[in-house]
PDB file of N, CA and C in Angstrom:
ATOM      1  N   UNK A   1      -7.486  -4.104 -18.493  1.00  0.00           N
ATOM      2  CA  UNK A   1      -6.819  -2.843 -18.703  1.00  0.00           C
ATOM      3  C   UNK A   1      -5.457  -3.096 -19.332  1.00  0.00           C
ATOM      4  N   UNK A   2      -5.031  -2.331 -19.839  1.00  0.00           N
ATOM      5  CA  UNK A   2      -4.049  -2.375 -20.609  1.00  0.00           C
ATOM      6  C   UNK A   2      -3.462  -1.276 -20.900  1.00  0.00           C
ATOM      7  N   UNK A   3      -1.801  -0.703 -20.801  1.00  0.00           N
ATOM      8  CA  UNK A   3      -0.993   0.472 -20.905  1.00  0.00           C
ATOM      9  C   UNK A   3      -0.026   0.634 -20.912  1.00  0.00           C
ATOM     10  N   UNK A   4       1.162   1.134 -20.891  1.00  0.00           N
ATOM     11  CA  UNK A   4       2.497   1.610 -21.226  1.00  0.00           C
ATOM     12  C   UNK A   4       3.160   2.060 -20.009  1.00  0.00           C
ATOM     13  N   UNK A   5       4.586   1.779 -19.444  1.00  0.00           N
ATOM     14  CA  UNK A   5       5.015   2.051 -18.508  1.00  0.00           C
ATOM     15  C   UNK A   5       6.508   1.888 -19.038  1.00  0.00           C
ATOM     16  N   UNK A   6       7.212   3.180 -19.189  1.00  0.00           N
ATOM     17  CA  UNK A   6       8.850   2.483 -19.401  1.00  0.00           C
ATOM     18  C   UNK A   6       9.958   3.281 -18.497  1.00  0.00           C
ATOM     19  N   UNK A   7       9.707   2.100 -17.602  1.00  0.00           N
ATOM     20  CA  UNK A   7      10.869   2.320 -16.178  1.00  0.00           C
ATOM     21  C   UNK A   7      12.058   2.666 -16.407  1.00  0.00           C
ATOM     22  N   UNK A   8      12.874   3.666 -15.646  1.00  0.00           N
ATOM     23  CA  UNK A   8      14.116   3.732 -15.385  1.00  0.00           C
ATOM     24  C   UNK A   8      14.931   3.555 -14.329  1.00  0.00           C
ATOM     25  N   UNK A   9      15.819   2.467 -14.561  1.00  0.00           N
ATOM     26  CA  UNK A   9      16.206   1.769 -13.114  1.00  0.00           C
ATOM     27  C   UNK A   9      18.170   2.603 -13.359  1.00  0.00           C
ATOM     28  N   UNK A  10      18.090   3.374 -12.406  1.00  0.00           N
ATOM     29  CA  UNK A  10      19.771   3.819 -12.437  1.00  0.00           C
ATOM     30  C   UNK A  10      20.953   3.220 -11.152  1.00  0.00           C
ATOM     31  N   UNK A  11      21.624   3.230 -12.049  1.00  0.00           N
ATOM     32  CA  UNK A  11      22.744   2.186 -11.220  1.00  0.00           C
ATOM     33  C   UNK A  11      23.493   3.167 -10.072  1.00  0.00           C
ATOM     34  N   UNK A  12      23.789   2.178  -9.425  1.00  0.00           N
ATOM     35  CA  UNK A  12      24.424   2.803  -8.036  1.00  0.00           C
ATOM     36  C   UNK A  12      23.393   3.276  -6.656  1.00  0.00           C
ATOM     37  N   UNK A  13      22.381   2.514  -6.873  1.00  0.00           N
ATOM     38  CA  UNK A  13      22.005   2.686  -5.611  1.00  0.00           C
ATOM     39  C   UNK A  13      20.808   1.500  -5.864  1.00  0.00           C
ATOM     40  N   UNK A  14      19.758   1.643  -4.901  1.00  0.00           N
ATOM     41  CA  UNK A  14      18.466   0.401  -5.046  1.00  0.00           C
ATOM     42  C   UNK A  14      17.130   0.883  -5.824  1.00  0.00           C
ATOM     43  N   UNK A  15      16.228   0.526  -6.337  1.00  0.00           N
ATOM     44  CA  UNK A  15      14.891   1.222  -7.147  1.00  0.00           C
ATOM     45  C   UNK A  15      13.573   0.727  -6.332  1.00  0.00           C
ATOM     46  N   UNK A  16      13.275   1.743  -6.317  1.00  0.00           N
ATOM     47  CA  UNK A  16      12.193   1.880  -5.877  1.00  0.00           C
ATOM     48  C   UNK A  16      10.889   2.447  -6.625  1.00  0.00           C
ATOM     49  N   UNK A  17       9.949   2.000  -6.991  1.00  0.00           N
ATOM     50  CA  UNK A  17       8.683   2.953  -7.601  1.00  0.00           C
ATOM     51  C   UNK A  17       7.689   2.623  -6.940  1.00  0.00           C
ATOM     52  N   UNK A  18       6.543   3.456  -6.969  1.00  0.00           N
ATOM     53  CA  UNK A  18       5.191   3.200  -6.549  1.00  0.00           C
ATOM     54  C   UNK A  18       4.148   3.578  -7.591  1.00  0.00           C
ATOM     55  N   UNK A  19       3.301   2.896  -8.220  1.00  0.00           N
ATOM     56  CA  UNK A  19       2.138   3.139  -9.192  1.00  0.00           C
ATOM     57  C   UNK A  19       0.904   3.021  -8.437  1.00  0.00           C
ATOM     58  N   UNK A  20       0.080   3.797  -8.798  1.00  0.00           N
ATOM     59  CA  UNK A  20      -1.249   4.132  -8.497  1.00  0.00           C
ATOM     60  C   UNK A  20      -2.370   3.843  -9.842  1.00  0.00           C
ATOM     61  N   UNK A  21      -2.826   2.772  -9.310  1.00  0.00           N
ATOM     62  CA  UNK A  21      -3.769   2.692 -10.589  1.00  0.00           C
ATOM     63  C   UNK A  21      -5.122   3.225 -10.351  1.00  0.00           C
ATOM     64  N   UNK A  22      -6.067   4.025 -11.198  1.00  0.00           N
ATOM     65  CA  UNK A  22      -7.217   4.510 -11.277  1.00  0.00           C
ATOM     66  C   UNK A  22      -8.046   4.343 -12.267  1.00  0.00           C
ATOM     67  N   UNK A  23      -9.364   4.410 -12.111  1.00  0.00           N
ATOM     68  CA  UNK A  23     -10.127   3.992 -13.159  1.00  0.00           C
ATOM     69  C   UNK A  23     -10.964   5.160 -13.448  1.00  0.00           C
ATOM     70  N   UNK A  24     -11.886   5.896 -14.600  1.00  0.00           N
ATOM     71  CA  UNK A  24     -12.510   7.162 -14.128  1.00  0.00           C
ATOM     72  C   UNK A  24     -12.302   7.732 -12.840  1.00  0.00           C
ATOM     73  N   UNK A  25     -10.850   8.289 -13.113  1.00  0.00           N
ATOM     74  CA  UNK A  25     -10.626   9.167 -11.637  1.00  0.00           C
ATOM     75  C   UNK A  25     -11.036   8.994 -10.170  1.00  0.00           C
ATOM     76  N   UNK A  26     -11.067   7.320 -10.141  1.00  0.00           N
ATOM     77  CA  UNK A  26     -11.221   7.101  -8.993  1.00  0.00           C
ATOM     78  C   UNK A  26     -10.415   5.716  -9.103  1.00  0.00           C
ATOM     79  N   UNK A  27      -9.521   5.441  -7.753  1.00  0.00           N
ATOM     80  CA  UNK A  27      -8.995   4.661  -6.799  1.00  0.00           C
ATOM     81  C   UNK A  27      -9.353   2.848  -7.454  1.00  0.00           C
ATOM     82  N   UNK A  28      -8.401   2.261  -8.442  1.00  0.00           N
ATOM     83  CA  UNK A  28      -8.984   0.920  -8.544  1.00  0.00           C
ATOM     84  C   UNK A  28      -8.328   0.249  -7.269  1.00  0.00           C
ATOM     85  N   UNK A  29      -8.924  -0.675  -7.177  1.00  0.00           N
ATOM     86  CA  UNK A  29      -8.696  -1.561  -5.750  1.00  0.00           C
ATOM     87  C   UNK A  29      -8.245  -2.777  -6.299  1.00  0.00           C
ATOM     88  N   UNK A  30      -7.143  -3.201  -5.492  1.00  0.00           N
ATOM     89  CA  UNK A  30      -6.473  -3.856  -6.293  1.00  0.00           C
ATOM     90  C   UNK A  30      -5.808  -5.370  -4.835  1.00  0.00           C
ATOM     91  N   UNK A  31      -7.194  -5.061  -3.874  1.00  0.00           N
ATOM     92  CA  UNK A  31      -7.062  -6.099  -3.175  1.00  0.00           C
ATOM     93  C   UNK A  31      -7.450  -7.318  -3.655  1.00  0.00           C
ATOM     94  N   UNK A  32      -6.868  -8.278  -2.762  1.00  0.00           N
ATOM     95  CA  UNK A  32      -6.557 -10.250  -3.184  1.00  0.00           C
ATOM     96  C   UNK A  32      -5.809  -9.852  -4.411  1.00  0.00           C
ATOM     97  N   UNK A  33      -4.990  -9.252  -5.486  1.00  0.00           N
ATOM     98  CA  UNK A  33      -4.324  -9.222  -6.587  1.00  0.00           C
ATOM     99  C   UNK A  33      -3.024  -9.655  -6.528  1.00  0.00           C
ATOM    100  N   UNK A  34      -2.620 -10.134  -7.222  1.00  0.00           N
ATOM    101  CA  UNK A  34      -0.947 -10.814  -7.377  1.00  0.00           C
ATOM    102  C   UNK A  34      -0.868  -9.732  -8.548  1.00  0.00           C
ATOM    103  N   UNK A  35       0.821  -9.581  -8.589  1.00  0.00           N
ATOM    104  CA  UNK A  35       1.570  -9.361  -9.722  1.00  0.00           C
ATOM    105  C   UNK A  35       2.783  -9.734 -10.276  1.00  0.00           C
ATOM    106  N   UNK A  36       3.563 -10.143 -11.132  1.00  0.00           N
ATOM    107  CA  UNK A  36       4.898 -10.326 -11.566  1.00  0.00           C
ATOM    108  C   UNK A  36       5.413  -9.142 -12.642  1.00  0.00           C
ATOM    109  N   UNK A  37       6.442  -8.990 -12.640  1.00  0.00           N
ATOM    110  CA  UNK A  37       7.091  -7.679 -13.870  1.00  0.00           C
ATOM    111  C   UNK A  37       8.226  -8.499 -14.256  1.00  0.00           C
ATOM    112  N   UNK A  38       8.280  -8.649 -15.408  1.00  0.00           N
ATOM    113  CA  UNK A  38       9.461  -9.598 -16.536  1.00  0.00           C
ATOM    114  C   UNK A  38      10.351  -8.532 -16.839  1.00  0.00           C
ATOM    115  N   UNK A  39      11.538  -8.197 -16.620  1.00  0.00           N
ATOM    116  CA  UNK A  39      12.464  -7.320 -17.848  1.00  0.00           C
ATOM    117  C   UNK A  39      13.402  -8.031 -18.322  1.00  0.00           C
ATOM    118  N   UNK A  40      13.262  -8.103 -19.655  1.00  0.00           N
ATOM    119  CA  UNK A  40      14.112  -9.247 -20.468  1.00  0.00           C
ATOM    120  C   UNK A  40      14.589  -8.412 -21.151  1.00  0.00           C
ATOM    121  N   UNK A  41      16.205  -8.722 -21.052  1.00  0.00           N
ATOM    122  CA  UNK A  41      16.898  -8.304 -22.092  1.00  0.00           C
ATOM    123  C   UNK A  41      17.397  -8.711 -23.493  1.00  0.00           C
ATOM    124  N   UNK A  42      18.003  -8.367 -24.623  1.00  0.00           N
ATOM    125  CA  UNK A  42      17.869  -9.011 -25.575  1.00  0.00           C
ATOM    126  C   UNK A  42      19.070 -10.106 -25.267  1.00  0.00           C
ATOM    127  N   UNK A  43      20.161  -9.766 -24.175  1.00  0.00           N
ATOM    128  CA  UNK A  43      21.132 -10.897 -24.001  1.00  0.00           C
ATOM    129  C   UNK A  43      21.322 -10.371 -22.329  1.00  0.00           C
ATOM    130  N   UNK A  44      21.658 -11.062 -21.900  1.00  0.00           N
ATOM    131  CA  UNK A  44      21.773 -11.447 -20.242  1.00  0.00           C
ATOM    132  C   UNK A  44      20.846 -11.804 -19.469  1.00  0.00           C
ATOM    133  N   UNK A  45      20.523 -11.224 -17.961  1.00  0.00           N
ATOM    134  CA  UNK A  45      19.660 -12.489 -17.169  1.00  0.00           C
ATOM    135  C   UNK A  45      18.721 -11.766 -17.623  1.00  0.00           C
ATOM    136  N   UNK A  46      17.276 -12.084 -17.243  1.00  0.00           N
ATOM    137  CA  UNK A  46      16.063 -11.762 -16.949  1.00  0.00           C
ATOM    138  C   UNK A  46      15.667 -11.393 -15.832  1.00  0.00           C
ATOM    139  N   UNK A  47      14.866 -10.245 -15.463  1.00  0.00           N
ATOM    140  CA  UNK A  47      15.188 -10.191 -13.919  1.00  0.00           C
ATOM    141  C   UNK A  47      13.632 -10.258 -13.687  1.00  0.00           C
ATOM    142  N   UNK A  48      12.556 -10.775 -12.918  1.00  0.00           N
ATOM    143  CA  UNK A  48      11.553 -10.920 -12.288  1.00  0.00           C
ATOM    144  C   UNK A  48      11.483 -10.253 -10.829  1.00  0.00           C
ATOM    145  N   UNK A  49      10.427  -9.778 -11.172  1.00  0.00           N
ATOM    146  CA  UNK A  49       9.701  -9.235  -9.968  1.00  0.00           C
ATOM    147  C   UNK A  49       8.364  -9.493  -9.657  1.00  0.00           C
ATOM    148  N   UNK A  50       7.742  -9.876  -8.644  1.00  0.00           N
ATOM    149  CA  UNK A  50       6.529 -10.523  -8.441  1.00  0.00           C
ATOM    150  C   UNK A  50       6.063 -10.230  -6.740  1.00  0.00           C
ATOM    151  N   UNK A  51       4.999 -10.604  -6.312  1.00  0.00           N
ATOM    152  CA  UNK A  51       4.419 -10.376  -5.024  1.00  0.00           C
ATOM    153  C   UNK A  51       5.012 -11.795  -4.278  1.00  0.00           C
ATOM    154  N   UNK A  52       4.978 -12.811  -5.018  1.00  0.00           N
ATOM    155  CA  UNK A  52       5.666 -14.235  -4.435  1.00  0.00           C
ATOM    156  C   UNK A  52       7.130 -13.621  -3.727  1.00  0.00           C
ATOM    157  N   UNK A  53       7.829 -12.985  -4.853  1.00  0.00           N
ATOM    158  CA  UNK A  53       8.732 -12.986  -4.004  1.00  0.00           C
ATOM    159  C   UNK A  53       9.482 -12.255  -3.520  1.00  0.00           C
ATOM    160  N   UNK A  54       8.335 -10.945  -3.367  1.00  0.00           N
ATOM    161  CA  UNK A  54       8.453  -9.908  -2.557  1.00  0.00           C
ATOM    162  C   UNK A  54       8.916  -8.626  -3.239  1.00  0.00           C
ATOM    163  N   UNK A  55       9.284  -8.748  -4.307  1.00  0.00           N
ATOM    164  CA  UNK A  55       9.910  -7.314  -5.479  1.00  0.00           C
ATOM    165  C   UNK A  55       8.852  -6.382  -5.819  1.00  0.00           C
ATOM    166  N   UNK A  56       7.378  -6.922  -5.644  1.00  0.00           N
ATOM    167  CA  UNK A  56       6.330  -5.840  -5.589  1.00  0.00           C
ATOM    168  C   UNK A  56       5.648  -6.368  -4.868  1.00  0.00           C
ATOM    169  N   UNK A  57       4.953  -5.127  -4.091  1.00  0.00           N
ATOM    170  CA  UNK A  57       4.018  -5.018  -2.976  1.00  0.00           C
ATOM    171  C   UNK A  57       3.011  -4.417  -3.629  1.00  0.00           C
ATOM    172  N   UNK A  58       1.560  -4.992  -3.130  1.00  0.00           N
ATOM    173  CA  UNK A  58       0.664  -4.220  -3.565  1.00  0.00           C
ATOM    174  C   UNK A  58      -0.343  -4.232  -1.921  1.00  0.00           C
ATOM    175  N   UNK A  59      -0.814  -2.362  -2.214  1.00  0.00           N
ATOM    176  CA  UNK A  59      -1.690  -1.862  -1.678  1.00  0.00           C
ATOM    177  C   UNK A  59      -3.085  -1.659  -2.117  1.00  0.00           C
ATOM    178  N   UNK A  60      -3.416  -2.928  -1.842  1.00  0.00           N
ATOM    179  CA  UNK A  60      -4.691  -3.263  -2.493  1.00  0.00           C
ATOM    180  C   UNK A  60      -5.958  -2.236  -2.467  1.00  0.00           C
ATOM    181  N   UNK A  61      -6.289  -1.950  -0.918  1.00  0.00           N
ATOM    182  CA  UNK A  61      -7.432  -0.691  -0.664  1.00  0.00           C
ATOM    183  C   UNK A  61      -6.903   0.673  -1.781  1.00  0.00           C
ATOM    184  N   UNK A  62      -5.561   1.056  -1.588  1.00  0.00           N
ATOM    185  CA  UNK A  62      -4.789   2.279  -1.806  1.00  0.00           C
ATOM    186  C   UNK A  62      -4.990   2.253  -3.338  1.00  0.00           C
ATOM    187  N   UNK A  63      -5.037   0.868  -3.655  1.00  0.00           N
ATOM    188  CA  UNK A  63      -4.853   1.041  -5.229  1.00  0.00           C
ATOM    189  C   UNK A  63      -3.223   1.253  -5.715  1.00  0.00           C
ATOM    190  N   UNK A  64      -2.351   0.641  -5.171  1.00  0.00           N
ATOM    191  CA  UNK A  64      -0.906   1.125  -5.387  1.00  0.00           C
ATOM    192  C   UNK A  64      -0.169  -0.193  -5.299  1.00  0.00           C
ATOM    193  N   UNK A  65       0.817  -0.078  -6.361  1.00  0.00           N
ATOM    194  CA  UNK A  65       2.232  -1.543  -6.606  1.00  0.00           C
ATOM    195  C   UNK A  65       3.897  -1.018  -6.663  1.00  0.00           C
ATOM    196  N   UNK A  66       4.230  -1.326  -5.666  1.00  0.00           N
ATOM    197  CA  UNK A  66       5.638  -1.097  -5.573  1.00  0.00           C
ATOM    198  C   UNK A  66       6.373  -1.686  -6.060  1.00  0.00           C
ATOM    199  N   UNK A  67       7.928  -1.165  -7.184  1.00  0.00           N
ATOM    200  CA  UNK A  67       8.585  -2.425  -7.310  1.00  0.00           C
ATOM    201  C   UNK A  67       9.796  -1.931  -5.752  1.00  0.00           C
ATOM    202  N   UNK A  68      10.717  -3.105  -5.640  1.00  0.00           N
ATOM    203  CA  UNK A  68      11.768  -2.832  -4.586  1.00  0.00           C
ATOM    204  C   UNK A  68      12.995  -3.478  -5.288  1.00  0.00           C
ATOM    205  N   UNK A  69      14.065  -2.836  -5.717  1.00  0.00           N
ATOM    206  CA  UNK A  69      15.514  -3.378  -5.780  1.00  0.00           C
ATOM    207  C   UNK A  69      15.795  -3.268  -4.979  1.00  0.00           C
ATOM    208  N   UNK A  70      17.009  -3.923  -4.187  1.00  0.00           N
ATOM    209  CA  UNK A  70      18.146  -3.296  -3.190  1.00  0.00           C
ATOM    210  C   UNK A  70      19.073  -2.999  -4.451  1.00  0.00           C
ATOM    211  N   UNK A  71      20.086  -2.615  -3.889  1.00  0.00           N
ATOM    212  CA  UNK A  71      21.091  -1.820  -4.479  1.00  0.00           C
ATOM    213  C   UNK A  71      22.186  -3.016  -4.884  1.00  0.00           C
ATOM    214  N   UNK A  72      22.324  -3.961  -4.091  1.00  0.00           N
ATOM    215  CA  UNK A  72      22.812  -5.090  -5.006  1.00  0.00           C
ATOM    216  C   UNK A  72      22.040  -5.861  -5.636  1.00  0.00           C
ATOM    217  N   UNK A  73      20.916  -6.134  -5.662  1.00  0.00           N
ATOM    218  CA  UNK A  73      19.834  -6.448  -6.845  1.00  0.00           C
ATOM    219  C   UNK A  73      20.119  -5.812  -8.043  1.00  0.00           C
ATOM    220  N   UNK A  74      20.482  -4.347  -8.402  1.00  0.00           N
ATOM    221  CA  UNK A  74      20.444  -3.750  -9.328  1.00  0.00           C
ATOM    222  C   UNK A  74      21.616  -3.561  -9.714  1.00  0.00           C
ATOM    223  N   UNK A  75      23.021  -3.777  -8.902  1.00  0.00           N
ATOM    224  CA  UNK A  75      24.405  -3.922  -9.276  1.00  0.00           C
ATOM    225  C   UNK A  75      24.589  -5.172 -10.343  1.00  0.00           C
ATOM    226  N   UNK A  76      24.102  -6.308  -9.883  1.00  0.00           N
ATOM    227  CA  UNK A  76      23.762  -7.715 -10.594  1.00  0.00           C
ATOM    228  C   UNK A  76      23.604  -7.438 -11.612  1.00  0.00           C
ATOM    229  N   UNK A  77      22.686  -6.727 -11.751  1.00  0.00           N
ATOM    230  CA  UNK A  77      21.451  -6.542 -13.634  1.00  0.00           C
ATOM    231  C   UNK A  77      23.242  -6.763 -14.161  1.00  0.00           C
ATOM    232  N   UNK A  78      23.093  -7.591 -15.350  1.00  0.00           N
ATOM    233  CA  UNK A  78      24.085  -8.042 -16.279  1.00  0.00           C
ATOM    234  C   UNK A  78      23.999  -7.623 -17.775  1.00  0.00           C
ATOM    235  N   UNK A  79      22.786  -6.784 -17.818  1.00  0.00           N
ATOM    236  CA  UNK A  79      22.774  -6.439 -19.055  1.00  0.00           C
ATOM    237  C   UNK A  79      23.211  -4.747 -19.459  1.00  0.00           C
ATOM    238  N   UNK A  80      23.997  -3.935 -19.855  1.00  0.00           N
ATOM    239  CA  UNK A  80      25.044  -3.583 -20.387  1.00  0.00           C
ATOM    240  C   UNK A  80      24.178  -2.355 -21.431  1.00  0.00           C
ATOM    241  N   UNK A  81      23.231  -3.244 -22.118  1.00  0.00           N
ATOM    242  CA  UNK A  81      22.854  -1.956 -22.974  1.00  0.00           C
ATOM    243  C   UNK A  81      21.883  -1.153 -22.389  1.00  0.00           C
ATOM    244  N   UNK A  82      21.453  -1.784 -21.663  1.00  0.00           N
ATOM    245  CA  UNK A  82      20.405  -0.804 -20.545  1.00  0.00           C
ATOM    246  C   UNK A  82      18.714  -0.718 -20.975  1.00  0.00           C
ATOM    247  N   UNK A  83      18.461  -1.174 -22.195  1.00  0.00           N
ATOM    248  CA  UNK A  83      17.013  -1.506 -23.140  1.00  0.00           C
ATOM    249  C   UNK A  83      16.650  -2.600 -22.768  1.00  0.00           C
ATOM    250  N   UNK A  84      15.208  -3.177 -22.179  1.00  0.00           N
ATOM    251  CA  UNK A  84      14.871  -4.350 -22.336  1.00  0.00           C
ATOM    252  C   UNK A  84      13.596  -4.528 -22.552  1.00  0.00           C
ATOM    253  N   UNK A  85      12.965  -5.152 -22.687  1.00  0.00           N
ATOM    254  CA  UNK A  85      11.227  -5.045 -22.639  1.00  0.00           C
ATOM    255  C   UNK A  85      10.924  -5.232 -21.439  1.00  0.00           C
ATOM    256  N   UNK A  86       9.785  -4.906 -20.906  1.00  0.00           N
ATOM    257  CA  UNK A  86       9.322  -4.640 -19.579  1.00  0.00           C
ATOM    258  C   UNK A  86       7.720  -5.167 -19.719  1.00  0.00           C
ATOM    259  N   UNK A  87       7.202  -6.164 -19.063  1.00  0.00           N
ATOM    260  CA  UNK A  87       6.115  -6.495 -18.931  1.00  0.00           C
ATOM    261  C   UNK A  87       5.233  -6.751 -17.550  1.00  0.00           C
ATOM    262  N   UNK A  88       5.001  -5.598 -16.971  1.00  0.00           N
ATOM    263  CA  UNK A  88       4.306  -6.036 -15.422  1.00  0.00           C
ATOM    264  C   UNK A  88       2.550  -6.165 -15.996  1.00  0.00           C
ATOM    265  N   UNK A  89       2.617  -7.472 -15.388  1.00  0.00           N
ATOM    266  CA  UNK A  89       1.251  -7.883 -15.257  1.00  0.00           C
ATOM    267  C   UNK A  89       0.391  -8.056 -13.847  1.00  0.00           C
ATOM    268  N   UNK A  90      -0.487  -7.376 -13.192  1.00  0.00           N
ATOM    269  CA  UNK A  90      -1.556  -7.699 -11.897  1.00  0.00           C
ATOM    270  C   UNK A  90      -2.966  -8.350 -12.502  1.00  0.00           C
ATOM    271  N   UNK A  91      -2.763  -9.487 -11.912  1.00  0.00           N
ATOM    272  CA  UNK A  91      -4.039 -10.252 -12.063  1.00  0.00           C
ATOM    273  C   UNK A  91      -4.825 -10.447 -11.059  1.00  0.00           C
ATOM    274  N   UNK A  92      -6.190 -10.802 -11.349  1.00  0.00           N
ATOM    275  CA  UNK A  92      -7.451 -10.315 -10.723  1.00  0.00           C
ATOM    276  C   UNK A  92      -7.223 -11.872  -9.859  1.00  0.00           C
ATOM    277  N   UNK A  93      -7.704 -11.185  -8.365  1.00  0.00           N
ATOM    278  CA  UNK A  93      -8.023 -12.565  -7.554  1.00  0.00           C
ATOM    279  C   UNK A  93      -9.000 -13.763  -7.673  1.00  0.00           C
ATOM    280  N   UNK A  94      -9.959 -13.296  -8.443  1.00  0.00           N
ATOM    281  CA  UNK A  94     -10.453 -14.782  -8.833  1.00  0.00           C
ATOM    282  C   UNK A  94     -10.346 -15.394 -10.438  1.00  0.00           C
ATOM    283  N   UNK A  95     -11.206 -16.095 -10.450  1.00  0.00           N
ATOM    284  CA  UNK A  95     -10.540 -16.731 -12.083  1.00  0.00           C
ATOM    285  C   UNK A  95     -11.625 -16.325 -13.048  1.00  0.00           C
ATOM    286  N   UNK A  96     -11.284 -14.858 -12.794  1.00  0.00           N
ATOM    287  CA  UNK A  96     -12.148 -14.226 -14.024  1.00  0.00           C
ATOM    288  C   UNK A  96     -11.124 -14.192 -15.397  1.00  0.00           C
ATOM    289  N   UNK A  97     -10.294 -14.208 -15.410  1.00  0.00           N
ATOM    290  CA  UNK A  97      -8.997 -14.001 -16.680  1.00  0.00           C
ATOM    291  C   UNK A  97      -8.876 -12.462 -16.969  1.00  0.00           C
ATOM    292  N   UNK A  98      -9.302 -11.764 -15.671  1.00  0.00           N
ATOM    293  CA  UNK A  98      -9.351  -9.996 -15.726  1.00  0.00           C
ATOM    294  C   UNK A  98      -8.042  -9.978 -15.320  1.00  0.00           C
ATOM    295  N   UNK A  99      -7.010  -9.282 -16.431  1.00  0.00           N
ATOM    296  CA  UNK A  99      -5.561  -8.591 -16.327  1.00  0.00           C
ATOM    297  C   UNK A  99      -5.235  -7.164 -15.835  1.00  0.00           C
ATOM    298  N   UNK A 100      -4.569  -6.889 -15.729  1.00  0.00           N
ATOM    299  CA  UNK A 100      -4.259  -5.291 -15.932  1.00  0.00           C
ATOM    300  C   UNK A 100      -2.174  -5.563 -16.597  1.00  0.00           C
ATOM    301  N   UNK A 101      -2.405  -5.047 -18.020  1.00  0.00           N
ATOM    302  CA  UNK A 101      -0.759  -5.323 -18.536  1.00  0.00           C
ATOM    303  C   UNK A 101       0.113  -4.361 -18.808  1.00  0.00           C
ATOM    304  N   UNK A 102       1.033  -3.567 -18.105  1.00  0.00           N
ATOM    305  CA  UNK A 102       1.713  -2.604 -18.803  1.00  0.00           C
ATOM    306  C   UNK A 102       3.235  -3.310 -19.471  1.00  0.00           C
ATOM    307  N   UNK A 103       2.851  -2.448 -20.613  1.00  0.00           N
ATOM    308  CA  UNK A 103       4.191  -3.231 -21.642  1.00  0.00           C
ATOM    309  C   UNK A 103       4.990  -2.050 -21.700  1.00  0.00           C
ATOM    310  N   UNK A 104       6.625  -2.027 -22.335  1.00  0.00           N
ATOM    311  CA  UNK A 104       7.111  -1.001 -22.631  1.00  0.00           C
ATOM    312  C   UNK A 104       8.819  -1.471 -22.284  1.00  0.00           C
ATOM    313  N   UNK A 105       9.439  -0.354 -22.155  1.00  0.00           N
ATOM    314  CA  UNK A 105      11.127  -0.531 -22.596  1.00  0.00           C
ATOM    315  C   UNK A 105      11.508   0.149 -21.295  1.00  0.00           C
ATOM    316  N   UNK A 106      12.569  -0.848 -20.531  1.00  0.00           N
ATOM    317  CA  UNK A 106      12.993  -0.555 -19.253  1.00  0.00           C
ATOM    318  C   UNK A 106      14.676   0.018 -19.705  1.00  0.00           C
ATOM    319  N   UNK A 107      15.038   1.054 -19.254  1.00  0.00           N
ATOM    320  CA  UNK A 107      16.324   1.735 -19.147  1.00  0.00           C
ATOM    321  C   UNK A 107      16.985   1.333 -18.223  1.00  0.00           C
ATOM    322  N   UNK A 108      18.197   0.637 -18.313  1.00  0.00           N
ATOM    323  CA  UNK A 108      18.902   1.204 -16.875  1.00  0.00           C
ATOM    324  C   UNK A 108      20.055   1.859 -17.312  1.00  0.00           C
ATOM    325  N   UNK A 109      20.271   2.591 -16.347  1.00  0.00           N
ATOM    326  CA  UNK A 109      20.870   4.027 -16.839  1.00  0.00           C
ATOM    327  C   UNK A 109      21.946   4.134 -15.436  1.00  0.00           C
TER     328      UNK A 109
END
């Protein structure tokens, strides 16, 4: 699967989202799945988010992926223009090479 997602993370407090993924209008399951989300900016840090290390949670039965900032997580972000590319990827628990990729342009605002 493959799709478009362009987050807006606003300063002064922590971010939170929850996505629901579905397939023909029904519930994909998205148990045993890992994920990581890259937002790279064109200059400053890179900030990662992943299930390793806890920045997204996934509700595997529910079909649902959380990201989690705290509020100094998102004070940090060092990048200034607020545009970055955004790449969250959930990959399939066994070694089928089945992805699910949303690409797109993260704001912080």
């Amino acid at each position: 699967m493959v799709g478009n997602w362009n987050p807006s993370i606003t300063r002064g407090g922590g971010w939170t989202r929850t996505l629901t993924f579905t397939q023909s209008g029904a519930v994909f399951s998205l148990v045993d799945y890992e994920a990581e989300m890259t937002l790279t900016p064109g200059t400053g840090t890179t900030v990662t988010l992943s299930t390793d290390n806890g920045k997204l949670t996934i509700n595997g039965a529910a079909g649902t992926l959380t990201t989690e900032l705290t509020a100094a997580e998102v004070a940090a972000i060092d990048w200034s223009q607020g545009v970055v590319q955004s790449v969250l990827t959930v990959i399939s628990p066994e070694d089928t090479g089945e992805a699910i990729e949303l690409t797109g342009i993260a704001n912080l605002v």
